[in-house]
PDB file of N, CA and C in Angstrom:
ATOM      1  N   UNK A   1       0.832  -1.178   0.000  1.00  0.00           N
ATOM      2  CA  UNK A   1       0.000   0.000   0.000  1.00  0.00           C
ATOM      3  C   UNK A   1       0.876   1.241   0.000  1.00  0.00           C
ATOM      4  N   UNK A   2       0.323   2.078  -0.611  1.00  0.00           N
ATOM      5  CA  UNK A   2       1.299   3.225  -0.561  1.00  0.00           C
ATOM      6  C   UNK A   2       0.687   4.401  -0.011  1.00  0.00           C
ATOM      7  N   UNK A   3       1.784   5.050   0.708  1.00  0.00           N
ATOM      8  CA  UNK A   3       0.962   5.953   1.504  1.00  0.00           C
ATOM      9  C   UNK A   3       1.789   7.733   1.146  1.00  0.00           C
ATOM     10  N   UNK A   4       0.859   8.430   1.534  1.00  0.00           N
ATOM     11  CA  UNK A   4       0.782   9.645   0.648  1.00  0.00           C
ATOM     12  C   UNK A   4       0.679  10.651   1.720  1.00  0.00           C
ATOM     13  N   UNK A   5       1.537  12.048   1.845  1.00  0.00           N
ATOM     14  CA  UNK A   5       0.681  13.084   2.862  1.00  0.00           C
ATOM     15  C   UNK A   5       0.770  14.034   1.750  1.00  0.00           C
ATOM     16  N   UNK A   6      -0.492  14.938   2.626  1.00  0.00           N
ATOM     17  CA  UNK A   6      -0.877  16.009   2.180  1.00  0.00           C
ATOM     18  C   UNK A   6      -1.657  16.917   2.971  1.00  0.00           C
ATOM     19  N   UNK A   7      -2.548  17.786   2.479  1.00  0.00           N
ATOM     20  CA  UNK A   7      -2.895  18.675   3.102  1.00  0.00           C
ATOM     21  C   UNK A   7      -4.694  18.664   2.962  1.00  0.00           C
ATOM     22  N   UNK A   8      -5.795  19.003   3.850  1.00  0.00           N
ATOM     23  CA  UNK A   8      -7.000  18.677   3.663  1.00  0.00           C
ATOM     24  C   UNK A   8      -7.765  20.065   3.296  1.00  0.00           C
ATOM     25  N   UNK A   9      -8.143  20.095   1.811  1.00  0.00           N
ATOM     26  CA  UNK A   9      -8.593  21.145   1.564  1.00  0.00           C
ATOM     27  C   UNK A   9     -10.111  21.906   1.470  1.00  0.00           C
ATOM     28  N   UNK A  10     -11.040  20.589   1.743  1.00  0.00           N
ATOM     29  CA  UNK A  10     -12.447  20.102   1.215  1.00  0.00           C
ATOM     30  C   UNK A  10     -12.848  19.472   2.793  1.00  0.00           C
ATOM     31  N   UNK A  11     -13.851  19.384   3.333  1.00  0.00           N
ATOM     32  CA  UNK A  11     -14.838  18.411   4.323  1.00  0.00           C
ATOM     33  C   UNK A  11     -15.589  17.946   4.673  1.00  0.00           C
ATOM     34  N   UNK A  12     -16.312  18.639   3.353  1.00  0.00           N
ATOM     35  CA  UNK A  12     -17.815  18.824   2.938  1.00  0.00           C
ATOM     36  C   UNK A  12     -18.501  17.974   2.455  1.00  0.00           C
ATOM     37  N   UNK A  13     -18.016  16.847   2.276  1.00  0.00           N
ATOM     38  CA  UNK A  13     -18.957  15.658   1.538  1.00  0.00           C
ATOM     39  C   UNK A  13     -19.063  14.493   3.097  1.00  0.00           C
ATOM     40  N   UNK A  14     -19.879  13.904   3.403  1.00  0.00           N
ATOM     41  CA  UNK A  14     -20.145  12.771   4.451  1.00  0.00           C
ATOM     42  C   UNK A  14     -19.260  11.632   3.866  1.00  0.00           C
ATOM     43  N   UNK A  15     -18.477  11.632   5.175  1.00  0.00           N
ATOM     44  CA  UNK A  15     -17.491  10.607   5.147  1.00  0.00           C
ATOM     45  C   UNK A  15     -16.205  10.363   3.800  1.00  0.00           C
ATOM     46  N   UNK A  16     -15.977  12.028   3.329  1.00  0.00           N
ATOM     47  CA  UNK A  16     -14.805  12.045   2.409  1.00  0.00           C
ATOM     48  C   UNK A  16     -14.264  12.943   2.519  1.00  0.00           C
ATOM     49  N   UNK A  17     -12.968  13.410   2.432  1.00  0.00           N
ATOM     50  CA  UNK A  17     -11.986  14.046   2.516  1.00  0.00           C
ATOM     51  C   UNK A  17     -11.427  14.699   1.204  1.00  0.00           C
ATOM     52  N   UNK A  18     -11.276  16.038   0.796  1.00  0.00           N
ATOM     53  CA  UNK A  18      -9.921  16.299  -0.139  1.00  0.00           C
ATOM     54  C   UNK A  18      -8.588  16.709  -0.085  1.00  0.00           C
ATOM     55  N   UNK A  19      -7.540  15.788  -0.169  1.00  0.00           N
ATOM     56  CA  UNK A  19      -6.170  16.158  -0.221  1.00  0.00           C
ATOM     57  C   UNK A  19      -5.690  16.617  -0.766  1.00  0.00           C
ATOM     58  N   UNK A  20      -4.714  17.642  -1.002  1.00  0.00           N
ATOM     59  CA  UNK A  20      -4.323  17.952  -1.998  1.00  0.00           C
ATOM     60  C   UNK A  20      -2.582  17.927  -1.940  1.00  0.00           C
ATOM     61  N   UNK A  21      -1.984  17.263  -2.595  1.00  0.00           N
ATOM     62  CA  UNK A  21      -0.322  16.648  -2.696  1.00  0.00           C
ATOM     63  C   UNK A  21       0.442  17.347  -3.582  1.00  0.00           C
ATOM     64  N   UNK A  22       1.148  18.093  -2.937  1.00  0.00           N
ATOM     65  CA  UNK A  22       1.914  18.826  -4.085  1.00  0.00           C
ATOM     66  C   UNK A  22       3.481  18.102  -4.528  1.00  0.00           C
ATOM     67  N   UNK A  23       3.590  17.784  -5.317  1.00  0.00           N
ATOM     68  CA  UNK A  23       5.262  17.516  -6.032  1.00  0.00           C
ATOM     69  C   UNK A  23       6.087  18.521  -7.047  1.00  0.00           C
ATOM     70  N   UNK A  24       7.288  18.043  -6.710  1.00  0.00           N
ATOM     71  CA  UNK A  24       8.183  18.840  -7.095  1.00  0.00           C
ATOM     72  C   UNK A  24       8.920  18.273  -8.064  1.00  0.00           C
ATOM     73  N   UNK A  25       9.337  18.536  -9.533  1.00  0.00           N
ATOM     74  CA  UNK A  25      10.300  17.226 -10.029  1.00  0.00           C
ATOM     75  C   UNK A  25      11.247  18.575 -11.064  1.00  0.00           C
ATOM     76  N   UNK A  26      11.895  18.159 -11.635  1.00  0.00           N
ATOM     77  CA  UNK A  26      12.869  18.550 -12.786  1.00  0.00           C
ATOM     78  C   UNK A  26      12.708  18.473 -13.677  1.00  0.00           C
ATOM     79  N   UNK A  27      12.165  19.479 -14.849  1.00  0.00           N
ATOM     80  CA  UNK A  27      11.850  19.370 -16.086  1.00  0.00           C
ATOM     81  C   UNK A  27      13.048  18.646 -16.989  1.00  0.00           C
ATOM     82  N   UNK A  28      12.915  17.717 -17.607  1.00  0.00           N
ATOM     83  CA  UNK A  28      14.173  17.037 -18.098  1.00  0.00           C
ATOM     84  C   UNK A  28      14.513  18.021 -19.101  1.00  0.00           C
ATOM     85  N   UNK A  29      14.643  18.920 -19.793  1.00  0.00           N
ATOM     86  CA  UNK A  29      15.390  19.464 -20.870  1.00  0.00           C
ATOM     87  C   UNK A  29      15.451  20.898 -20.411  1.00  0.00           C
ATOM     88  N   UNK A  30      14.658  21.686 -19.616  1.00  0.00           N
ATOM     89  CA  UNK A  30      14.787  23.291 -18.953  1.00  0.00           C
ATOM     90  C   UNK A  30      15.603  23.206 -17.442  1.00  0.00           C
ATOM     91  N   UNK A  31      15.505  21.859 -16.734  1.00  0.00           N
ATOM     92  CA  UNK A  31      16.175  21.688 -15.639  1.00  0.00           C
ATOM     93  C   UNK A  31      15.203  22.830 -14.625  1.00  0.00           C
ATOM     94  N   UNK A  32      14.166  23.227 -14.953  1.00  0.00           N
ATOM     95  CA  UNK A  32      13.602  24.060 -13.699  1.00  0.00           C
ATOM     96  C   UNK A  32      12.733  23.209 -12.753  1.00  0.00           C
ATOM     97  N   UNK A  33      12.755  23.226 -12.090  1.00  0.00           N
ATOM     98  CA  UNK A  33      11.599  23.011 -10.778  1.00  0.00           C
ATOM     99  C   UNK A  33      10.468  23.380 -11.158  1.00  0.00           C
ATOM    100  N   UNK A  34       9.427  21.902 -11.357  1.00  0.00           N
ATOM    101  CA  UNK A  34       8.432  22.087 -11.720  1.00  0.00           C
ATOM    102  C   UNK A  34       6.988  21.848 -10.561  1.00  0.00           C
ATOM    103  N   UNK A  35       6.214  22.362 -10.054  1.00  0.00           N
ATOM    104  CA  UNK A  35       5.434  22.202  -9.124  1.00  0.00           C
ATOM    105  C   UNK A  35       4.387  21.315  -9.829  1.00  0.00           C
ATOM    106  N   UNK A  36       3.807  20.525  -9.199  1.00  0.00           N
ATOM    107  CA  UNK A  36       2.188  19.911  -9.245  1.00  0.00           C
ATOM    108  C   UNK A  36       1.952  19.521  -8.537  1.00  0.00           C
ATOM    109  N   UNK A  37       0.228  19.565  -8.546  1.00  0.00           N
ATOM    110  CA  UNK A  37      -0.769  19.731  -7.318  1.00  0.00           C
ATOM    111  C   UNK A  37      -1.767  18.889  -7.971  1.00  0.00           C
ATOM    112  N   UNK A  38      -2.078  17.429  -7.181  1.00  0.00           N
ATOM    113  CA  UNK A  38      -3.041  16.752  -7.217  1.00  0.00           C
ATOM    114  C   UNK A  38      -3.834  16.647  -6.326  1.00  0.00           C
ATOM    115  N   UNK A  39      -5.411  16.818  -6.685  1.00  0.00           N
ATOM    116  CA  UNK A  39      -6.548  16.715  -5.418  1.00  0.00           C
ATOM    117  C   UNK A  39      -7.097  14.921  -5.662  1.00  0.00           C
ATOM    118  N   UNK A  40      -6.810  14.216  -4.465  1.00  0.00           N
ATOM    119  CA  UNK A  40      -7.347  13.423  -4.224  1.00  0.00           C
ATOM    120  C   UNK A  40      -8.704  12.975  -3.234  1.00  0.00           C
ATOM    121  N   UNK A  41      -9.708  12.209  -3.539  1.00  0.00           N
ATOM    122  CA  UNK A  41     -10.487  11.877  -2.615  1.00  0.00           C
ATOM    123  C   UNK A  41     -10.582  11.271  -1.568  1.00  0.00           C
ATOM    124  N   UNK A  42     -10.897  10.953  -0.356  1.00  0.00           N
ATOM    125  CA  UNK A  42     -10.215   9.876   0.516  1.00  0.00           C
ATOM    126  C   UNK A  42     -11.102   9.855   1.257  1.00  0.00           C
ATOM    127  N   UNK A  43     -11.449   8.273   1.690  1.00  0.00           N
ATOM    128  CA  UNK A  43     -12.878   8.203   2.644  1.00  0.00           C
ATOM    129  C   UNK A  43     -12.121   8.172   4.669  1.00  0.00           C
ATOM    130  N   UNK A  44     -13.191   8.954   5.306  1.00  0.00           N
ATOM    131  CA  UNK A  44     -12.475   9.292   6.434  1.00  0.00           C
ATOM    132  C   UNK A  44     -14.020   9.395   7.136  1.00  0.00           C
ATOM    133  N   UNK A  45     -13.823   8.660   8.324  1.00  0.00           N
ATOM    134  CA  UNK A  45     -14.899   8.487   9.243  1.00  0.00           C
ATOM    135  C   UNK A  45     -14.426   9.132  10.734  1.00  0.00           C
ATOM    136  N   UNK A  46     -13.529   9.740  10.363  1.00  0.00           N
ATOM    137  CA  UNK A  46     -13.016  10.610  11.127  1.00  0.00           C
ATOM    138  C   UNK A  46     -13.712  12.240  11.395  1.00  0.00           C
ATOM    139  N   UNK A  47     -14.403  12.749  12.656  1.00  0.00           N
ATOM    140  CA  UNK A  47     -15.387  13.887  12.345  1.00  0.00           C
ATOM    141  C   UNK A  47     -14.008  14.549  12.724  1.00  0.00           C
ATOM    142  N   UNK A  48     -13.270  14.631  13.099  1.00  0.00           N
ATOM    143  CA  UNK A  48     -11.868  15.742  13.994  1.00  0.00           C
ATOM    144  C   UNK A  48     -11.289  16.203  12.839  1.00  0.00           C
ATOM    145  N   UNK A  49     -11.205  15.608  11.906  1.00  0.00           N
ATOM    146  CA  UNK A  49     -10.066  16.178  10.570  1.00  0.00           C
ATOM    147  C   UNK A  49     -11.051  17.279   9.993  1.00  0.00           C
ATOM    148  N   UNK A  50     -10.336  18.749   9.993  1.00  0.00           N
ATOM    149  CA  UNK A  50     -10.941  19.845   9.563  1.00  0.00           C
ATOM    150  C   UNK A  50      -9.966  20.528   8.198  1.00  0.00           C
ATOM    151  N   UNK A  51     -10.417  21.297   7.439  1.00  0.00           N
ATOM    152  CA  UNK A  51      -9.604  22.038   6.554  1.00  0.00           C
ATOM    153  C   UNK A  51      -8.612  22.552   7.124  1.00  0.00           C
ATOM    154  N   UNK A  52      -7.293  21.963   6.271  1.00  0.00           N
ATOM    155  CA  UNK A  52      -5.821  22.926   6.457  1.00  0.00           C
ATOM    156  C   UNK A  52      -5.335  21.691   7.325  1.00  0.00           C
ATOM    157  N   UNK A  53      -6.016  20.690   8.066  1.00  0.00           N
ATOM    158  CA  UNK A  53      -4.985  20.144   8.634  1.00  0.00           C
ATOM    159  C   UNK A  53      -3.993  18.833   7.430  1.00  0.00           C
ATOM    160  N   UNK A  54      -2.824  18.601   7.670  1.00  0.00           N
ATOM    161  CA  UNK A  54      -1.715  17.340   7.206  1.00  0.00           C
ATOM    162  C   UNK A  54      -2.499  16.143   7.621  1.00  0.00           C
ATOM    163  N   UNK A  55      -2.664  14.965   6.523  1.00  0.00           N
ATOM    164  CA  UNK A  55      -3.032  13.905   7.237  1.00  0.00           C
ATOM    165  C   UNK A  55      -1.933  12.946   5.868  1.00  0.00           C
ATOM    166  N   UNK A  56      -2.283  11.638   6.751  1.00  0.00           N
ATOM    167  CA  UNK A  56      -1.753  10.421   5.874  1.00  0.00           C
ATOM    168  C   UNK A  56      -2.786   9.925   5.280  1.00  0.00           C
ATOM    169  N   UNK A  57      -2.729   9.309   3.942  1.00  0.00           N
ATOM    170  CA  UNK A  57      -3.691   8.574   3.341  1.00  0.00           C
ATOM    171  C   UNK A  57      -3.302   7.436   2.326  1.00  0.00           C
ATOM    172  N   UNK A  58      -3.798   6.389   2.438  1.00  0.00           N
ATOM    173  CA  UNK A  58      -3.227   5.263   1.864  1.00  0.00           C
ATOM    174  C   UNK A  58      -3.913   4.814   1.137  1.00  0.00           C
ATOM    175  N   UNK A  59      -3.534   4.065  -0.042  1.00  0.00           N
ATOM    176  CA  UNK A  59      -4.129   3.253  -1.293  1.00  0.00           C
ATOM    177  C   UNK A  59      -4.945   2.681  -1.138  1.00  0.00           C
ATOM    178  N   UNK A  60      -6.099   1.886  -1.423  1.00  0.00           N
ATOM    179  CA  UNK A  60      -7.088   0.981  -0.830  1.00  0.00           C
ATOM    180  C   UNK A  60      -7.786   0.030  -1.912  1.00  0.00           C
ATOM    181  N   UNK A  61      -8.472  -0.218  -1.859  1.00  0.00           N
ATOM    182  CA  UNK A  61      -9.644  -0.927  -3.339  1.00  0.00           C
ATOM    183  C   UNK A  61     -10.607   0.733  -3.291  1.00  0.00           C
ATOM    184  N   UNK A  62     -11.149   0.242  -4.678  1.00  0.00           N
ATOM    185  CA  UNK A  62     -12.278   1.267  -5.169  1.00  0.00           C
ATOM    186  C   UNK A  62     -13.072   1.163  -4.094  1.00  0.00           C
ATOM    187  N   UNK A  63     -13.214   2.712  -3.345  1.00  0.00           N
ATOM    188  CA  UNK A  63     -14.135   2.971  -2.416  1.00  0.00           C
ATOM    189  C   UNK A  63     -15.878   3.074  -3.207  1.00  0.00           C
ATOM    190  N   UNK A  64     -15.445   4.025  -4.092  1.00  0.00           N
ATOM    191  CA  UNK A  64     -16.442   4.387  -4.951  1.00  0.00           C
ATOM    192  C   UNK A  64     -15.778   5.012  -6.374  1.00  0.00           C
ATOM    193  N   UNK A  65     -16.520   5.534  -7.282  1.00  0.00           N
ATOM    194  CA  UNK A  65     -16.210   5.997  -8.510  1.00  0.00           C
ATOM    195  C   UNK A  65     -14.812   5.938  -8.488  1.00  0.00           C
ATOM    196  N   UNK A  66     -14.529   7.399  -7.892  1.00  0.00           N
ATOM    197  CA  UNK A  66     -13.317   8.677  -7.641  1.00  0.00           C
ATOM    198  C   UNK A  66     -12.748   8.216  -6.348  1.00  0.00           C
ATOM    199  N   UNK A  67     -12.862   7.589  -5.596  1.00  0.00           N
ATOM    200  CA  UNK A  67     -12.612   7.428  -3.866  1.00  0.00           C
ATOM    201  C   UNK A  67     -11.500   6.164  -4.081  1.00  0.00           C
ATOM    202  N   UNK A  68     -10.387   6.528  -3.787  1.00  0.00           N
ATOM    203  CA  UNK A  68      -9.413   4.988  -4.281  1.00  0.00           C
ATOM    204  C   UNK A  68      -8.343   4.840  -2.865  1.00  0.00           C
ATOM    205  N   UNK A  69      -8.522   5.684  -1.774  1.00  0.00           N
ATOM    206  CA  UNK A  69      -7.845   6.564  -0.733  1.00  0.00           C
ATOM    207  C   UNK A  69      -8.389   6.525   0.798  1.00  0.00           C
ATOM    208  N   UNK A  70      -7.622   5.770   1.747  1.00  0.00           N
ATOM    209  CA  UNK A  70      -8.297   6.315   2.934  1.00  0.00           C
ATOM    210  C   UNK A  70      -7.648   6.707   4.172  1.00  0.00           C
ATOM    211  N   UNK A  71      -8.300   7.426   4.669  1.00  0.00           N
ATOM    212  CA  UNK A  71      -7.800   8.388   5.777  1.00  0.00           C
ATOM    213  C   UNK A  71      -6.601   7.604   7.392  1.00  0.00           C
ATOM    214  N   UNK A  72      -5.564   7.552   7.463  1.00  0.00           N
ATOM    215  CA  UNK A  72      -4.632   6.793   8.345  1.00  0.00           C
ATOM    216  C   UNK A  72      -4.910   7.484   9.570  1.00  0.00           C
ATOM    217  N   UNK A  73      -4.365   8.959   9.311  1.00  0.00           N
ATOM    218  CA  UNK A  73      -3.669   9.408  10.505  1.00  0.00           C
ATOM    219  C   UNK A  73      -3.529  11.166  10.323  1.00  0.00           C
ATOM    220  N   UNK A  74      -3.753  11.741  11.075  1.00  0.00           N
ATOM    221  CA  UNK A  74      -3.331  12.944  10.889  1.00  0.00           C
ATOM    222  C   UNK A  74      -1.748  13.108  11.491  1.00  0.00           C
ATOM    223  N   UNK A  75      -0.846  13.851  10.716  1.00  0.00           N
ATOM    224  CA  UNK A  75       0.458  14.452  10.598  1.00  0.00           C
ATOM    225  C   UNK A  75       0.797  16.069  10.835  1.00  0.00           C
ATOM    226  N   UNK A  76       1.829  15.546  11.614  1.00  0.00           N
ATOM    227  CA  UNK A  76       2.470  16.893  11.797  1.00  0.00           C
ATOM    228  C   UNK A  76       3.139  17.884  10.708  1.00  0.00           C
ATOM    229  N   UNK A  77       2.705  19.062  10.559  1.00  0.00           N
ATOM    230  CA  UNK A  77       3.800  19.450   9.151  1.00  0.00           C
ATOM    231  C   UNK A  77       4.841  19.684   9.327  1.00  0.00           C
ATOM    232  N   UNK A  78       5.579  19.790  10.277  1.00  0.00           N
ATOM    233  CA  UNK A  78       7.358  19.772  10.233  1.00  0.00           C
ATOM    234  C   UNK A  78       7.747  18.808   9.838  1.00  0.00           C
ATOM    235  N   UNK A  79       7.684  17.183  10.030  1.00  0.00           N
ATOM    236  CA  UNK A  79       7.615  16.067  10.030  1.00  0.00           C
ATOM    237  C   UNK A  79       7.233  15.565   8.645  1.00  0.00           C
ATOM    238  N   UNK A  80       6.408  16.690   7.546  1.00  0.00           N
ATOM    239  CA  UNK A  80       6.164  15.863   6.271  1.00  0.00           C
ATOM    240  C   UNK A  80       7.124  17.010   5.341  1.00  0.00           C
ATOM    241  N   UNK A  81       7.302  17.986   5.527  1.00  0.00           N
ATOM    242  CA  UNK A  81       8.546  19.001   4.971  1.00  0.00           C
ATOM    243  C   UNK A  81       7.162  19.851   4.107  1.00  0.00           C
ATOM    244  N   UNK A  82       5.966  20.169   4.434  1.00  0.00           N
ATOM    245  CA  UNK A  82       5.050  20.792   3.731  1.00  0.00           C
ATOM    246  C   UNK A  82       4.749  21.981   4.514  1.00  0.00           C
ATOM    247  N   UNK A  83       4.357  22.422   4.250  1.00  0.00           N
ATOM    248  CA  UNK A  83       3.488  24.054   5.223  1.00  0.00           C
ATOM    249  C   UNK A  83       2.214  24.545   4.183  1.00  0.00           C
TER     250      UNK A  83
END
């Protein structure tokens, strides 16, 4: 299973979460630092997780449609190198 942090941007749907994971990589031929930002869905039966907080979220079977993600643990952000 692979597990993922990020940041919770969404709370608004019953019993789902939106993450949103930003990466960083190296354009192979400009060599610049390239940012991207993926919003993922993630099912969380968790009522405590609010917008803005770091959580962990891990791979799972098809929750539903879009829902492939579920809620571990909430994280510290010093600890995931995000703010």
């Amino acid at each position: 299973m692979k597990a993922i942090a990020g940041k919770v941007v969404s709370t608004k749907m019953k019993n789902t979460i939106i993450v949103e994971v930003a990466r960083q990589r190296v354009h192979p031929l400009y060599k610049k630092i390239m940012k991207k930002t993926i919003r993922l869905k993630a099912h969380c039966e968790d009522e405590s997780v609010k917008e803005g907080n770091m959580v962990e979220i891990i791979s799972t079977r098809p929750i539903s449609k879009e829902k492939f993600f579920k809620f571990v643990r909430k994280v510290d952000p010093d600890s995931v190198g995000m703010t």
